[in-house]
Protein backbone atom coordinates (compact mmCIF):
# COMPACT_ATOMS: atom_id res chain seq x y z
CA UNK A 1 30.68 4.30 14.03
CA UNK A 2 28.90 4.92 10.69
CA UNK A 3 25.24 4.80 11.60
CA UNK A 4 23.90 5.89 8.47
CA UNK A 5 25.63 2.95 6.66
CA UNK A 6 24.27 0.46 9.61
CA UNK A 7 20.76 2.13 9.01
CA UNK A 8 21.53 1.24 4.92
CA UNK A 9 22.78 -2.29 5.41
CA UNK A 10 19.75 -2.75 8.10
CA UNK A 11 17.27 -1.64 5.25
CA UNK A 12 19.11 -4.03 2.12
CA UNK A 13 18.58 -6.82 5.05
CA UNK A 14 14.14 -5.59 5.60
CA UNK A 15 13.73 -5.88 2.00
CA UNK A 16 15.43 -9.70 1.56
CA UNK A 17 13.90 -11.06 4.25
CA UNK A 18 10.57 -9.31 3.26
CA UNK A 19 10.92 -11.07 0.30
CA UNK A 20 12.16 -14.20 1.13
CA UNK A 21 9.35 -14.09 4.19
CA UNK A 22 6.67 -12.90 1.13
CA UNK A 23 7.80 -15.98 -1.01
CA UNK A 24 10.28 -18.69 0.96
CA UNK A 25 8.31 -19.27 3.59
CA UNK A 26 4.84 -20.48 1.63
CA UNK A 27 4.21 -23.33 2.49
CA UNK A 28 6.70 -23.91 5.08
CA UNK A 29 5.77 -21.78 7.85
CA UNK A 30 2.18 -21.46 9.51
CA UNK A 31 -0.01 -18.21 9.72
CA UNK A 32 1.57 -17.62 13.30
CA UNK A 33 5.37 -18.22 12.18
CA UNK A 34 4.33 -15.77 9.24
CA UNK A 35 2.86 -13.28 11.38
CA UNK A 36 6.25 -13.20 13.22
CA UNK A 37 8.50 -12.71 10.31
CA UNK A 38 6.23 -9.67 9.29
CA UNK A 39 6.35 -7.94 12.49
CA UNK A 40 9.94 -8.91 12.90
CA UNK A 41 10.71 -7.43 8.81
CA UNK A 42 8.94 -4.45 10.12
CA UNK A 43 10.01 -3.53 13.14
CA UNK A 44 13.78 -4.08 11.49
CA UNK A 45 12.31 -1.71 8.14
CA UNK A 46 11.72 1.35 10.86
CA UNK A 47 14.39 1.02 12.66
CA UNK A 48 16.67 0.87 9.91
CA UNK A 49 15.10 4.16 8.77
CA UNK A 50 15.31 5.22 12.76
CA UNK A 51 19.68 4.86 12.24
CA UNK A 52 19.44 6.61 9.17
CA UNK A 53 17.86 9.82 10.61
CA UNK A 54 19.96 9.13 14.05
CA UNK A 55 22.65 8.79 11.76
CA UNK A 56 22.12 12.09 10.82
CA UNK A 57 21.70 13.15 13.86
CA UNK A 58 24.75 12.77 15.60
CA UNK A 59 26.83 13.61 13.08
CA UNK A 60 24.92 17.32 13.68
CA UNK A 61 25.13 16.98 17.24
CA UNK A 62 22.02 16.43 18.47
CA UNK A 63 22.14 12.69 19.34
CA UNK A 64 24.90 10.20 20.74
CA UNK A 65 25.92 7.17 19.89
CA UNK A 66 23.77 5.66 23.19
CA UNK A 67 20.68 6.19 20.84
CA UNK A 68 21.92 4.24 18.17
CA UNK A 69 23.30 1.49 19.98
CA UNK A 70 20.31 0.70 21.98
CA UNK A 71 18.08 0.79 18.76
CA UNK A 72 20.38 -1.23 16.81
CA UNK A 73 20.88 -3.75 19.74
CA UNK A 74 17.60 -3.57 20.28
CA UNK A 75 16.10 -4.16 17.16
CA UNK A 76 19.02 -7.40 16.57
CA UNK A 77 16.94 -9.16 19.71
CA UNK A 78 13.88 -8.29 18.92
CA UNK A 79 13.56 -8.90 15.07
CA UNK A 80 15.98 -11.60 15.34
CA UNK A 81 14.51 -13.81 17.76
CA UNK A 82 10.96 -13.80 15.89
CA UNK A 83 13.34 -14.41 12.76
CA UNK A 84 14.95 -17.97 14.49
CA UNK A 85 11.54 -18.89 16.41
CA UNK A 86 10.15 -18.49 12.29
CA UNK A 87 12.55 -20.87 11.33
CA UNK A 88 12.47 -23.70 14.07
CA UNK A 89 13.34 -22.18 17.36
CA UNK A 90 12.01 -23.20 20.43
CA UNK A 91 9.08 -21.26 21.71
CA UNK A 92 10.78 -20.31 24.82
CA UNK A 93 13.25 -18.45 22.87
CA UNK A 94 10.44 -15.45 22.81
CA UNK A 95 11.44 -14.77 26.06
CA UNK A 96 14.31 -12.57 24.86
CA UNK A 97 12.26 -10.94 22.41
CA UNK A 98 10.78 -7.81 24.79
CA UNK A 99 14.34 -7.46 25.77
CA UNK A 100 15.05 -6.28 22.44
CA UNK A 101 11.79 -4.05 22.27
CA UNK A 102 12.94 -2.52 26.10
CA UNK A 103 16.28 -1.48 24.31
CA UNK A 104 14.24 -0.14 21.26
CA UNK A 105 12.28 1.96 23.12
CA UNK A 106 15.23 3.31 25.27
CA UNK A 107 16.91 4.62 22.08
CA UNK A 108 14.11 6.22 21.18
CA UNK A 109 13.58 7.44 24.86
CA UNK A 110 17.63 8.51 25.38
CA UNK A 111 17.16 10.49 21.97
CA UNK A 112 14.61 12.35 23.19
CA UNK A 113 15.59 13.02 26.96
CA UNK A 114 19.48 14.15 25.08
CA UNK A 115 17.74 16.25 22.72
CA UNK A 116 15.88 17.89 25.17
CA UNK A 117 18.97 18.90 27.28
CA UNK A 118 21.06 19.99 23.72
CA UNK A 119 17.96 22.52 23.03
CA UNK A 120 17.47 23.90 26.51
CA UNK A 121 21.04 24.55 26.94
């Protein structure tokens, strides 16, 4: 898998729906729905930059594929599902949202407990 051109695509994606969030969405959305589509453009804008350096990472070695998969999986639920609740969702449809932030923080987690073991080895 080519994480570094995931991480790419992932950070072409953060900056149009940035914008379209920054410019679409007047007038349209409330201060809450707008507060989600922020924290949903960021959290997708770090972890875009997360795959990049991951990216770079396994193809040196020092990370698997695990790490990227959770963050990009993660990041999908979590950044998506404020996305759709944004644009209509139901409310309930939160739920899934700290599923995506569990799997976040496991990639970041699994990189750390494999890089660990690849340095003490």
């Amino acid at each position: 898998m080519n994480w570094i051109g995931i991480g790419a695509l992932n950070m072409a994606i953060a900056v149009g729906l940035g914008a379209f969030g920054a410019h679409g969405l007047k007038g349209i959305a409330d201060a809450q729905q707008l507060g989600w589509w922020r924290t949903a453009t960021l959290y997708l804008l770090v972890h875009a930059l997360g795959l990049l350096i991951v990216g770079l990472l396994i193809r040196l070695n020092y990370a698997t594929q695990m790490t990227a998969w959770l963050l990009q999986i993660g990041v999908i639920i979590f950044a998506g599902s404020l996305y759709a609740m944004t644009l209509g969702a139901p409310r309930w449809f939160g739920a899934i949202t700290p599923i995506g932030g569990v799997l976040m923080i496991a990639g970041w987690v699994w990189l750390a407990v494999t890089t660990f073991r690849s340095t003490t080895s």
